[in-house]
Protein backbone atom coordinates (compact mmCIF):
# COMPACT_ATOMS: atom_id res chain seq x y z
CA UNK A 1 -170.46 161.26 33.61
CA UNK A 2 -166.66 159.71 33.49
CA UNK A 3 -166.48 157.27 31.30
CA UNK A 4 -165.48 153.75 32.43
CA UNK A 5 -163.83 152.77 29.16
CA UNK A 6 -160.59 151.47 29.28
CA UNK A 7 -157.63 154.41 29.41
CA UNK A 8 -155.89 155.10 25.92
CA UNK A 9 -152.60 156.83 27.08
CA UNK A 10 -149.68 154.12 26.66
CA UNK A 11 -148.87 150.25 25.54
CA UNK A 12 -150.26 148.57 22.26
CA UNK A 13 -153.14 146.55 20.85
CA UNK A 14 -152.82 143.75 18.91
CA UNK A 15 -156.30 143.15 17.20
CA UNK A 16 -157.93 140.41 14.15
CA UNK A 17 -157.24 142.33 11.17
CA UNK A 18 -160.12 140.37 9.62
CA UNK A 19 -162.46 142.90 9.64
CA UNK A 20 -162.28 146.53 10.95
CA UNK A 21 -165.19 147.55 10.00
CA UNK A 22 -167.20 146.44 12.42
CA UNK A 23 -170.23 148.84 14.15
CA UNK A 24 -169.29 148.95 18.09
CA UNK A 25 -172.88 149.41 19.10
CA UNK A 26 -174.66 147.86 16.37
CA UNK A 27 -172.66 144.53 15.52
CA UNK A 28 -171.69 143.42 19.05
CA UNK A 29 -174.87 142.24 20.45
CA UNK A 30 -173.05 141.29 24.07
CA UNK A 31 -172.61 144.54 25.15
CA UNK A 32 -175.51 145.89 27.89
CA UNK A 33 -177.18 148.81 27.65
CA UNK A 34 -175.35 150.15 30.14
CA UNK A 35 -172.21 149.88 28.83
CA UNK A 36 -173.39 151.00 25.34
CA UNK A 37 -174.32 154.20 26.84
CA UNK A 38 -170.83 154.79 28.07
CA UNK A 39 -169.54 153.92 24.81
CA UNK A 40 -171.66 156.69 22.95
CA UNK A 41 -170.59 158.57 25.64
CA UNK A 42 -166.61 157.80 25.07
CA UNK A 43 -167.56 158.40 20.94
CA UNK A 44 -169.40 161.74 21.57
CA UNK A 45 -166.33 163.29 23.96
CA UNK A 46 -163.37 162.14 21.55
CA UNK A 47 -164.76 162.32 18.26
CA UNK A 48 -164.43 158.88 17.68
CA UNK A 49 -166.56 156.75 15.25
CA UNK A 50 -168.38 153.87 15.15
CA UNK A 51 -166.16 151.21 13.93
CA UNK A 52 -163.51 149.01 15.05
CA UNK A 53 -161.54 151.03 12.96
CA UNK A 54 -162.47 153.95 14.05
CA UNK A 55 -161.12 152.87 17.74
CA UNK A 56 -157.84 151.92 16.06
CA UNK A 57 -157.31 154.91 14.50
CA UNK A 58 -158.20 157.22 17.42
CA UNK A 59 -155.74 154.78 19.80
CA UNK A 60 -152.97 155.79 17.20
CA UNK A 61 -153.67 159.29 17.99
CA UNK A 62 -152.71 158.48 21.53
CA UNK A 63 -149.33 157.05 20.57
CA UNK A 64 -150.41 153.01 20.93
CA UNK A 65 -149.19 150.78 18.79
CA UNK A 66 -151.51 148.68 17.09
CA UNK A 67 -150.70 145.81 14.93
CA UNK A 68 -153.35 143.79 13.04
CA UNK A 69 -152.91 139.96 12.97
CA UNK A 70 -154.03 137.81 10.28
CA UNK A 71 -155.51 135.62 12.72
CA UNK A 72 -157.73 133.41 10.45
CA UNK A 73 -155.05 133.18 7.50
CA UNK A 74 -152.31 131.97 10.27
CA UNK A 75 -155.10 129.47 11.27
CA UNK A 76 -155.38 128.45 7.91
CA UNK A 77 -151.63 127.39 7.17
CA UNK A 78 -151.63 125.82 10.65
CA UNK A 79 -154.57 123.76 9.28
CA UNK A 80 -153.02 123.07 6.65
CA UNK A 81 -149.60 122.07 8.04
CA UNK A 82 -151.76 119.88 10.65
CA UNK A 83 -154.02 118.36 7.98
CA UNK A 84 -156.90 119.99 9.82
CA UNK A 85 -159.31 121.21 7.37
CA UNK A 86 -162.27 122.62 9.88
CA UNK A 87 -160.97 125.96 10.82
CA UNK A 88 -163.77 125.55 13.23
CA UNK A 89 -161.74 123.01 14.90
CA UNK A 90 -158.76 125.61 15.15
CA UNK A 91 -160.31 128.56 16.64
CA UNK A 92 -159.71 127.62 20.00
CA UNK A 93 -156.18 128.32 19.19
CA UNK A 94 -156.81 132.07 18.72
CA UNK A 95 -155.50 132.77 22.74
CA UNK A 96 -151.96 130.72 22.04
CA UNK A 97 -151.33 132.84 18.67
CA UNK A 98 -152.21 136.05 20.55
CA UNK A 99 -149.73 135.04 22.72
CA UNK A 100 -147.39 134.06 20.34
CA UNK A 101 -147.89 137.27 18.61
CA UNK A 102 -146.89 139.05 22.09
CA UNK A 103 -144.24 137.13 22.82
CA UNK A 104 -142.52 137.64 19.28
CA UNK A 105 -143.27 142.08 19.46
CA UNK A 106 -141.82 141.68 23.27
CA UNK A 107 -138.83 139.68 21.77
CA UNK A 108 -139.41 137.70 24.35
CA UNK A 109 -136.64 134.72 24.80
CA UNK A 110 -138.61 131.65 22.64
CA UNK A 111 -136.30 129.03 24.50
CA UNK A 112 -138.23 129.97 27.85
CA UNK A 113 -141.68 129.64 26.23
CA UNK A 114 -140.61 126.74 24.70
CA UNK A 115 -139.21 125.13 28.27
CA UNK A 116 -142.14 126.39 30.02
CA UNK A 117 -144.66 124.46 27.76
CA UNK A 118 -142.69 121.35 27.87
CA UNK A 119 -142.84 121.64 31.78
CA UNK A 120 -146.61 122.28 32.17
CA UNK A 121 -147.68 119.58 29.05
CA UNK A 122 -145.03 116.63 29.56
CA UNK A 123 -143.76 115.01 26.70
């Protein structure tokens, strides 16, 4: 059976260094049984663990980047700066920071983020 898992062979990751340690199959409770199957499949034919980790460390062996993001300290100083002191209430931000976090490894031009937020959310 091929496996329908996502390709490892180029580009980068940028993944919640909070906790790496998470069990694939066991802590994810989302995932069908179908697609849990593949994934023991994908584990068994590369020698790959069961962890989060595990995944990281095997991508690494396929020359992609990966860089961990504190994603719940950042949320915490942006509570903080914001006087927001539910980090429940700043989750939701998790997507912008991710893209924050791409634009800054892309070096991406921050005056053209900037100008294309201002044009989509008017001051």
């Amino acid at each position: 059976m091929q496996s329908k898992l996502p390709s490892t062979n180029e580009g980068g990751l940028i993944v919640d260094s909070r906790d790496l340690s998470v069990n694939v199959l066991k802590d994810i409770s989302t995932f069908s049984e179908e697609y849990k199957n593949q994934v023991r499949d994908f584990q068994k034919q590369n020698g790959v663990g069961e962890t989060i980790n595990d995944y990281l460390n095997y991508a690494k062996t396929k020359q992609i980047q990966v860089y961990p993001v504190p994603y719940m300290d950042l949320l915490a100083q942006i509570g903080k700066q914001l006087n927001i002191e539910k980090i429940s209430m700043l989750t939701k931000m998790i997507n912008v920071l991710t893209i924050g976090v791409s634009f800054a490894l892309l070096k991406y031009d921050r005056k053209l983020v900037e100008d294309a937020i201002k044009a989509t959310f008017h001051e």
